[in-house]
PDB file of N, CA and C in Angstrom:
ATOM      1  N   UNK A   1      -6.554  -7.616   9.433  1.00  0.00           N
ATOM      2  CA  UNK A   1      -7.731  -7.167  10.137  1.00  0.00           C
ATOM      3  C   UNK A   1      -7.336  -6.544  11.463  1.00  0.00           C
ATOM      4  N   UNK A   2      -8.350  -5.559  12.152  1.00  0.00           N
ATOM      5  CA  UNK A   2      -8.110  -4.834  12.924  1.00  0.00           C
ATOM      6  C   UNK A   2      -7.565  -6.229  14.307  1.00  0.00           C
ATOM      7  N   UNK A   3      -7.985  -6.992  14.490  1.00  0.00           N
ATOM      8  CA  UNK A   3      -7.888  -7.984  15.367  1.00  0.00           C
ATOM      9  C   UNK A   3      -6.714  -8.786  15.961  1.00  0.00           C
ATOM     10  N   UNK A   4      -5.896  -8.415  14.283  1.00  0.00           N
ATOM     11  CA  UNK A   4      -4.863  -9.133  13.827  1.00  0.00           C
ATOM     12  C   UNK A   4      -3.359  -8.056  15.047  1.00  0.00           C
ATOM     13  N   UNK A   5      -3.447  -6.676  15.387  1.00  0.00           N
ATOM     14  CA  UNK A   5      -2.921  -6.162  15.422  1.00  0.00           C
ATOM     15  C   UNK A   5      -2.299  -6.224  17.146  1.00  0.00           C
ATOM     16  N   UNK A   6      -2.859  -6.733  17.799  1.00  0.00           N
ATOM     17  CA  UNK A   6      -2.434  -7.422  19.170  1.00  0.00           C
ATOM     18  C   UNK A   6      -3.122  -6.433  19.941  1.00  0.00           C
ATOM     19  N   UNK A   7      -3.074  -6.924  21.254  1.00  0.00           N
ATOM     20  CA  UNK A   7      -4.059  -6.133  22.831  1.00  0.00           C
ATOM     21  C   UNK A   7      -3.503  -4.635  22.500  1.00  0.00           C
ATOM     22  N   UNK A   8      -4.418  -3.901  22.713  1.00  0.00           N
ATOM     23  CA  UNK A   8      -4.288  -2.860  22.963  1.00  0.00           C
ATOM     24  C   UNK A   8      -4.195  -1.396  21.848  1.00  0.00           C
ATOM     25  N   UNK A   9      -4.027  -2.461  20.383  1.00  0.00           N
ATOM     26  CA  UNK A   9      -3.207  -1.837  18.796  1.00  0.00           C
ATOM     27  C   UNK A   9      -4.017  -1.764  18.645  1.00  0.00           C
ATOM     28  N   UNK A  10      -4.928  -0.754  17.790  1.00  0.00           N
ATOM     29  CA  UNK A  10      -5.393  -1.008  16.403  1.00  0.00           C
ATOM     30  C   UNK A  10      -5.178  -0.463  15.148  1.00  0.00           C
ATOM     31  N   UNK A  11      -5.800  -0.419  13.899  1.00  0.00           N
ATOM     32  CA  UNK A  11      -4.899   0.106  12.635  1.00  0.00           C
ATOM     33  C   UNK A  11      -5.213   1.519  13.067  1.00  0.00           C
ATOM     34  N   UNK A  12      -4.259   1.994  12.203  1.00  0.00           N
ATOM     35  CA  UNK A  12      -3.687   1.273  11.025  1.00  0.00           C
ATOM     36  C   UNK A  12      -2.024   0.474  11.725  1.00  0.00           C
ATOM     37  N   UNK A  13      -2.322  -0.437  12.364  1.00  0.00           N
ATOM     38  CA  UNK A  13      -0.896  -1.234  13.005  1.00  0.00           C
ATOM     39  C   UNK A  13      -0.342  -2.068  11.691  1.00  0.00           C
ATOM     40  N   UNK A  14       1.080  -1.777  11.432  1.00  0.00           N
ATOM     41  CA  UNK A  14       1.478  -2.652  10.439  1.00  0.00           C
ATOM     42  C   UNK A  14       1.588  -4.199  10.391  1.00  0.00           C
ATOM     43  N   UNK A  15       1.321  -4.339  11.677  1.00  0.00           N
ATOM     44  CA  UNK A  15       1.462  -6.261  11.606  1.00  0.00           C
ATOM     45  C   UNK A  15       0.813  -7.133  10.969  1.00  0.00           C
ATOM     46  N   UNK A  16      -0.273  -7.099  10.383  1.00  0.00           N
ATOM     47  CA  UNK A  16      -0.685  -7.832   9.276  1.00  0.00           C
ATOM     48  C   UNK A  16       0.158  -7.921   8.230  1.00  0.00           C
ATOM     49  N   UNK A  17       0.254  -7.111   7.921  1.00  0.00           N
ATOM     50  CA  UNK A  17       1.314  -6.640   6.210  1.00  0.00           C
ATOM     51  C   UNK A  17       2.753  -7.382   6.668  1.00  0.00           C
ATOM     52  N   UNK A  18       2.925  -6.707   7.752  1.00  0.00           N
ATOM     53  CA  UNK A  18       4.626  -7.430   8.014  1.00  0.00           C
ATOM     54  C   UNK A  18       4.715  -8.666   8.066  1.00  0.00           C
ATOM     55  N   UNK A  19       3.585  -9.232   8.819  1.00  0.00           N
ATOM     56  CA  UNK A  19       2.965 -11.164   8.916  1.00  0.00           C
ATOM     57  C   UNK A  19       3.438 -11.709   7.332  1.00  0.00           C
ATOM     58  N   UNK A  20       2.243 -11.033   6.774  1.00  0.00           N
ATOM     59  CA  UNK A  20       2.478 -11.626   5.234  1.00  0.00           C
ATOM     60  C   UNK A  20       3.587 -11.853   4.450  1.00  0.00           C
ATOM     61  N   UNK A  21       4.033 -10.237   4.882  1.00  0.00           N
ATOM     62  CA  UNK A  21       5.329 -10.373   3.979  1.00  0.00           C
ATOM     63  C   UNK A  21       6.515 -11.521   4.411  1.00  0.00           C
ATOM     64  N   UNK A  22       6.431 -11.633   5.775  1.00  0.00           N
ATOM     65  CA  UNK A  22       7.147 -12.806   6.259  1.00  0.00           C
ATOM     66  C   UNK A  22       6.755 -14.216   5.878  1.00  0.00           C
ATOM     67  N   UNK A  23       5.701 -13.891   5.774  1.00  0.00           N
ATOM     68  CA  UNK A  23       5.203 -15.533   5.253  1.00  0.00           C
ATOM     69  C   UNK A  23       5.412 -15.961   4.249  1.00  0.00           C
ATOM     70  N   UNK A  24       5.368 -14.824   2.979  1.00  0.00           N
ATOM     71  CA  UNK A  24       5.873 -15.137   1.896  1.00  0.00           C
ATOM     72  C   UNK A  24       7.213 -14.512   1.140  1.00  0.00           C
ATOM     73  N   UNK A  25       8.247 -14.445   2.157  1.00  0.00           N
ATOM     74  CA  UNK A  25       9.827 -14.505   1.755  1.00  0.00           C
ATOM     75  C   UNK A  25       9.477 -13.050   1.017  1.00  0.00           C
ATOM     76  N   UNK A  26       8.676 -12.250   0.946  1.00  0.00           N
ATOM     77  CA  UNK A  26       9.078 -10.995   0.588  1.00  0.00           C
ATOM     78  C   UNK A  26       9.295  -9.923   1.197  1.00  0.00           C
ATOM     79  N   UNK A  27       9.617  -8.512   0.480  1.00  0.00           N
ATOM     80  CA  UNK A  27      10.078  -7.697   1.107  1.00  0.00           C
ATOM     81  C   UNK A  27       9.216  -6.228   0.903  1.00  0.00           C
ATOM     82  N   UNK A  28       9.392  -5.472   1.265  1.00  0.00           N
ATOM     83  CA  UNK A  28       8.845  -4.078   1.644  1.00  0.00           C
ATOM     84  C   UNK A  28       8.585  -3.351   0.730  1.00  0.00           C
ATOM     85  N   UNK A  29      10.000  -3.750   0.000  1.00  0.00           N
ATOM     86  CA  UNK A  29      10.363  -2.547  -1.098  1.00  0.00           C
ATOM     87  C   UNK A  29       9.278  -3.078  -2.199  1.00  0.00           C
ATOM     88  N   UNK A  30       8.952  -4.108  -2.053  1.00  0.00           N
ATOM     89  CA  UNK A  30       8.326  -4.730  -3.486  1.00  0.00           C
ATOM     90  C   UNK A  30       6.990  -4.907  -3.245  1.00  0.00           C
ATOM     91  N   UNK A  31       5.942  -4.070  -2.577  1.00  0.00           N
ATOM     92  CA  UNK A  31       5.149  -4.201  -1.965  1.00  0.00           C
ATOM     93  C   UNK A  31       4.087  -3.490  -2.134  1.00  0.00           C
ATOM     94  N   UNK A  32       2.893  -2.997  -2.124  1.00  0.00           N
ATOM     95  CA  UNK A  32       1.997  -2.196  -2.413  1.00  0.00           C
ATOM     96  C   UNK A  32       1.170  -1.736  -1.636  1.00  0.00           C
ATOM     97  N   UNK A  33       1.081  -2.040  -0.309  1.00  0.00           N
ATOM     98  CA  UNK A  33       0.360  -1.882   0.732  1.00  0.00           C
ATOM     99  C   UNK A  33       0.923  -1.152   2.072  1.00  0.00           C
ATOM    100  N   UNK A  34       0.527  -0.561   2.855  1.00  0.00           N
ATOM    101  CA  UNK A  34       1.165  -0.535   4.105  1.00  0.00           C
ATOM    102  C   UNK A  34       2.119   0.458   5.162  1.00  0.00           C
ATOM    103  N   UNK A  35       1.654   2.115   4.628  1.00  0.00           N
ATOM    104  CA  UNK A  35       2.388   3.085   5.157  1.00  0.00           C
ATOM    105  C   UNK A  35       2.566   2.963   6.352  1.00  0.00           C
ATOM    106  N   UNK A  36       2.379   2.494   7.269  1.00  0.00           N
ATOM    107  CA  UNK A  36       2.816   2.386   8.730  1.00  0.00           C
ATOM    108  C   UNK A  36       3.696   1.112   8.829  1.00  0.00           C
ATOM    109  N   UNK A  37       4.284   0.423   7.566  1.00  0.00           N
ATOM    110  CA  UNK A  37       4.741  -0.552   7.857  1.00  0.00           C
ATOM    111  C   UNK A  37       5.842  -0.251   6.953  1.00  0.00           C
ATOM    112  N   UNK A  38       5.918   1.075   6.221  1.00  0.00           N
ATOM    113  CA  UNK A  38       7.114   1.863   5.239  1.00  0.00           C
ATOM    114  C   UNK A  38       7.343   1.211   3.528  1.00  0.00           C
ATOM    115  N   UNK A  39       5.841   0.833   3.934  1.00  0.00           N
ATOM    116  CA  UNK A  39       5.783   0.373   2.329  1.00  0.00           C
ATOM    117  C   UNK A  39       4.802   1.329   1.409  1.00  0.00           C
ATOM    118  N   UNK A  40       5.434   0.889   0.097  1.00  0.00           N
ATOM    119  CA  UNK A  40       4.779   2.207  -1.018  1.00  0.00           C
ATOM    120  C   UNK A  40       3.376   2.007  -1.053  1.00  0.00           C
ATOM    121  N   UNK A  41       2.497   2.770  -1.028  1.00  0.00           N
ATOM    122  CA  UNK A  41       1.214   2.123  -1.498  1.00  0.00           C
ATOM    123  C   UNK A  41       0.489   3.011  -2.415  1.00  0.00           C
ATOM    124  N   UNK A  42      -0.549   2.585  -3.107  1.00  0.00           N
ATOM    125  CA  UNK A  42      -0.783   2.966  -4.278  1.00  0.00           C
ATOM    126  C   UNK A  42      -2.777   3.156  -3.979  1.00  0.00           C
ATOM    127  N   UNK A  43      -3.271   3.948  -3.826  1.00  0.00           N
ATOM    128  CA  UNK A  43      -4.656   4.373  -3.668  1.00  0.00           C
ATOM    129  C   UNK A  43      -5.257   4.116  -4.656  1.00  0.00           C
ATOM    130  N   UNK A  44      -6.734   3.538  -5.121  1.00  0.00           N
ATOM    131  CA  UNK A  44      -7.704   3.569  -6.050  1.00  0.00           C
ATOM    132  C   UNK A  44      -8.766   4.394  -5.212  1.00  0.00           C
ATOM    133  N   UNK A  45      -8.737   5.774  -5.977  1.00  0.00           N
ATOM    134  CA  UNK A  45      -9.418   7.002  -5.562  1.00  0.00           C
ATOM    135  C   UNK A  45      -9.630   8.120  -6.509  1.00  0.00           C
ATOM    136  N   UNK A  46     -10.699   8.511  -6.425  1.00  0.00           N
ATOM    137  CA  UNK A  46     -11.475   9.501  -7.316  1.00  0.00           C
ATOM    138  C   UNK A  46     -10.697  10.990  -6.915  1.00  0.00           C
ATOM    139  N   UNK A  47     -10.566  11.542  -7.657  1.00  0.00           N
ATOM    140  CA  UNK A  47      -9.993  13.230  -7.732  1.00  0.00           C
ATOM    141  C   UNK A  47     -10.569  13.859  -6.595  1.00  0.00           C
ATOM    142  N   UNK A  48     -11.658  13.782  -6.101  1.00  0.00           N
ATOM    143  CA  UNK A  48     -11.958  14.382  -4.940  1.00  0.00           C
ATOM    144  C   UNK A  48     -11.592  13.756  -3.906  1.00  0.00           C
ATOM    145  N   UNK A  49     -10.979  13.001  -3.706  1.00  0.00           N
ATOM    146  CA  UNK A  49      -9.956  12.243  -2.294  1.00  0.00           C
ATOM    147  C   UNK A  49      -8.877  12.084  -2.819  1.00  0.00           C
ATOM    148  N   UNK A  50      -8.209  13.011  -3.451  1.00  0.00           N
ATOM    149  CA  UNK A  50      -6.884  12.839  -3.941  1.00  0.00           C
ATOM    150  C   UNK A  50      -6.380  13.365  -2.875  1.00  0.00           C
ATOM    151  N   UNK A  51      -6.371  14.893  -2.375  1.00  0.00           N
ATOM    152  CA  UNK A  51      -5.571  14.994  -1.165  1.00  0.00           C
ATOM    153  C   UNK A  51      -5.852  14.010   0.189  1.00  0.00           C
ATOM    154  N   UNK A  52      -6.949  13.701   0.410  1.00  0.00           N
ATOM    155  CA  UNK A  52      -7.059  13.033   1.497  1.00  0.00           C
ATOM    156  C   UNK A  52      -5.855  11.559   1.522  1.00  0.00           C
ATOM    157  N   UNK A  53      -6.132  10.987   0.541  1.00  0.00           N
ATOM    158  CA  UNK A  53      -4.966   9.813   0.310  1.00  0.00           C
ATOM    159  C   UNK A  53      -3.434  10.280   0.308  1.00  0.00           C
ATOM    160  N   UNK A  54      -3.410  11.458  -0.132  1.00  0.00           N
ATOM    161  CA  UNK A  54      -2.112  11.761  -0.361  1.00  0.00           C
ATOM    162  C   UNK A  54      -1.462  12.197   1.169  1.00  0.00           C
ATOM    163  N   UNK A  55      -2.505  12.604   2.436  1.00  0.00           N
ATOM    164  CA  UNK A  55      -2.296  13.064   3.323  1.00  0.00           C
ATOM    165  C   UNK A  55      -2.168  11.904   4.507  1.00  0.00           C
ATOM    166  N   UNK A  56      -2.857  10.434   3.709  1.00  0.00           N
ATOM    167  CA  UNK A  56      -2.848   9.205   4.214  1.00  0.00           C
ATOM    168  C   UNK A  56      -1.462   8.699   4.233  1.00  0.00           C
ATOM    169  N   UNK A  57      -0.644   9.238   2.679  1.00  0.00           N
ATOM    170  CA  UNK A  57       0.850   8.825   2.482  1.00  0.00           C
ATOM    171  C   UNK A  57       0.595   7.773   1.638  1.00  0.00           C
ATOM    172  N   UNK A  58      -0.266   7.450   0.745  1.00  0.00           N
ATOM    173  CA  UNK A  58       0.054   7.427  -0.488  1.00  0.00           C
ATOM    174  C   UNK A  58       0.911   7.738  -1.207  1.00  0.00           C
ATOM    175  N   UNK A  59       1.345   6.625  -2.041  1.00  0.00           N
ATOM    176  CA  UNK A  59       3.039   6.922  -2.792  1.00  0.00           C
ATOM    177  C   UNK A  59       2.581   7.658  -4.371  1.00  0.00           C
ATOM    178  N   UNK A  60       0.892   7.044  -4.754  1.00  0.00           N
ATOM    179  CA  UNK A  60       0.270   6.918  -5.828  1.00  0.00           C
ATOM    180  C   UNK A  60      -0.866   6.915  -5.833  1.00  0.00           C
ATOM    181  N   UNK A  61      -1.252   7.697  -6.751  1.00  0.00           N
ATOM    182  CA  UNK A  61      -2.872   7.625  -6.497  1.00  0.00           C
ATOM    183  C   UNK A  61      -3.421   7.332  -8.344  1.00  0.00           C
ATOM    184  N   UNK A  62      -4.151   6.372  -8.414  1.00  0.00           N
ATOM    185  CA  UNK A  62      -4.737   5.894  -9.687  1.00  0.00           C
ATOM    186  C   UNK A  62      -6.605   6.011  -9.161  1.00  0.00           C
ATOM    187  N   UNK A  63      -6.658   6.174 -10.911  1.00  0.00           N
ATOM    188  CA  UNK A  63      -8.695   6.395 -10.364  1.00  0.00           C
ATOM    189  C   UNK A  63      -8.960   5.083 -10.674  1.00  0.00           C
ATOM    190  N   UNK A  64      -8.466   3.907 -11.257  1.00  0.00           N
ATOM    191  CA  UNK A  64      -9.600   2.446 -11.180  1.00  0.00           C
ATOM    192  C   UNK A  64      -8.131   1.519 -11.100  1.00  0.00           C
ATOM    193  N   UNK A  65      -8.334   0.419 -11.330  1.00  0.00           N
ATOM    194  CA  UNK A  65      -7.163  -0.697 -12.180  1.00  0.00           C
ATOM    195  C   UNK A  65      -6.751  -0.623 -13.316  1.00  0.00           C
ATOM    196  N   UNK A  66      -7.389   0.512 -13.853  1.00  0.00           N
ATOM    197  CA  UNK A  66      -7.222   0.025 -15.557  1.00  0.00           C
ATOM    198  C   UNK A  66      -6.320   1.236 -15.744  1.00  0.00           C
ATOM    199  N   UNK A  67      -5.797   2.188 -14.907  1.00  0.00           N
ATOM    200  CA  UNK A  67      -5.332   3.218 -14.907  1.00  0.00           C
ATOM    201  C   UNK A  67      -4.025   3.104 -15.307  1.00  0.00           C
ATOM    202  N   UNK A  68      -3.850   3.787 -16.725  1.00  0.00           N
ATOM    203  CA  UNK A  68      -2.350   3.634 -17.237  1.00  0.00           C
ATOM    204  C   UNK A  68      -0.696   4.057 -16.561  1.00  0.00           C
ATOM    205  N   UNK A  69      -1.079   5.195 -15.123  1.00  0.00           N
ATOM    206  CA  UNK A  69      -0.335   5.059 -14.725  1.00  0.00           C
ATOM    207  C   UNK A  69       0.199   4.341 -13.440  1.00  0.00           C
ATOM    208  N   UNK A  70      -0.739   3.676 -13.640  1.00  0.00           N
ATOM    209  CA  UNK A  70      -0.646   2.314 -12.270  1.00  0.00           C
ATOM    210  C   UNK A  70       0.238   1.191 -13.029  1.00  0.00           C
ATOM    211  N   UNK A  71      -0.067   0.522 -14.249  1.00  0.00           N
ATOM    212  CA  UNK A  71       0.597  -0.077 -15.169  1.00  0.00           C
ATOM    213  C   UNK A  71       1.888  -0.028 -15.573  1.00  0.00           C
ATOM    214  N   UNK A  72       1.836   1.227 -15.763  1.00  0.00           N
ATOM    215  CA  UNK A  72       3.340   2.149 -16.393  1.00  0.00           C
ATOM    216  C   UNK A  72       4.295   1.428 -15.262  1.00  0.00           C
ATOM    217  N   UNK A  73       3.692   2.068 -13.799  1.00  0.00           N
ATOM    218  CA  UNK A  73       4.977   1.929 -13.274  1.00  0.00           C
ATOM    219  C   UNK A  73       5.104   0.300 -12.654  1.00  0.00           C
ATOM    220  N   UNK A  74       3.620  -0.259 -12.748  1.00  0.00           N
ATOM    221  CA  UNK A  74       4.163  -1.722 -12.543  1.00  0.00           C
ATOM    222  C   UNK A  74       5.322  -2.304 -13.444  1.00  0.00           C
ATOM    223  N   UNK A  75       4.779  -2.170 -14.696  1.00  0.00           N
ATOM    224  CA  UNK A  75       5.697  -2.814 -15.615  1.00  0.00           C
ATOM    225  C   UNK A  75       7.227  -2.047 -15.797  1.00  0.00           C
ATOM    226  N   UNK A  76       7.591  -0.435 -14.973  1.00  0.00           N
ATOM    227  CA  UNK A  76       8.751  -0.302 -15.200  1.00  0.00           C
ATOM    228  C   UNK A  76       9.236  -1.053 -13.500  1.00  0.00           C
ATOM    229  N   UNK A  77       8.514  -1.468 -12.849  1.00  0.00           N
ATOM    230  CA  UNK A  77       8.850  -1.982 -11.457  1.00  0.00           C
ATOM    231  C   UNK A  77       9.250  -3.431 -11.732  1.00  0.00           C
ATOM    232  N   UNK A  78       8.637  -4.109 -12.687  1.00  0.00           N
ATOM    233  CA  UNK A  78       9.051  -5.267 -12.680  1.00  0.00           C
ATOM    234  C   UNK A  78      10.787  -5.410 -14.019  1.00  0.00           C
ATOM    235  N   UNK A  79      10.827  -4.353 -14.857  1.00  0.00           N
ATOM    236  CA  UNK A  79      11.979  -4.085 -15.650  1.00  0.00           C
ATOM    237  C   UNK A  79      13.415  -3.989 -14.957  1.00  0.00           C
ATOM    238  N   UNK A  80      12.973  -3.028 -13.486  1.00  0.00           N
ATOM    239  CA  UNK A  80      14.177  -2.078 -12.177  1.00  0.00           C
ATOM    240  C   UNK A  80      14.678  -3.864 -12.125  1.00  0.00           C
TER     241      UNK A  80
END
């Protein structure tokens, strides 16, 4: 949350994301959230905000959850 980001910050400040990831022994690379914090992230967005996300730095852009190439590359992410 914007709150989370200390006096003076606000988002998109990566310190939430970095918090977490510290909290739970993970790392960046394995991550889905968080371009200001140099992690990949993956957009759920309709074709008409495709550039806008992509200009956000979006690594990926899928239109729902059910989106086969959101899947694809989870499951070749969890194979790597």
């Amino acid at each position: 949350a914007g709150e989370d980001c200390g006096e003076g910050r606000s988002k998109p400040c990566p310190d939430p994301y970095l918090r977490a990831l510290a909290l739970l022994g993970a790392s960046a690379e394995r991550s889905v959230a968080g371009v200001a914090a140099g992690m990949p992230v993956v957009a759920i967005a309709s074709e008409s905000r495709e550039a806008k996300v992509v200009a956000a730095g979006a690594s990926m852009i899928a239109t729902d959850y059910r989106d086969a190439k959101l899947w694809a590359a989870l499951d070749a992410d969890a194979v790597a």
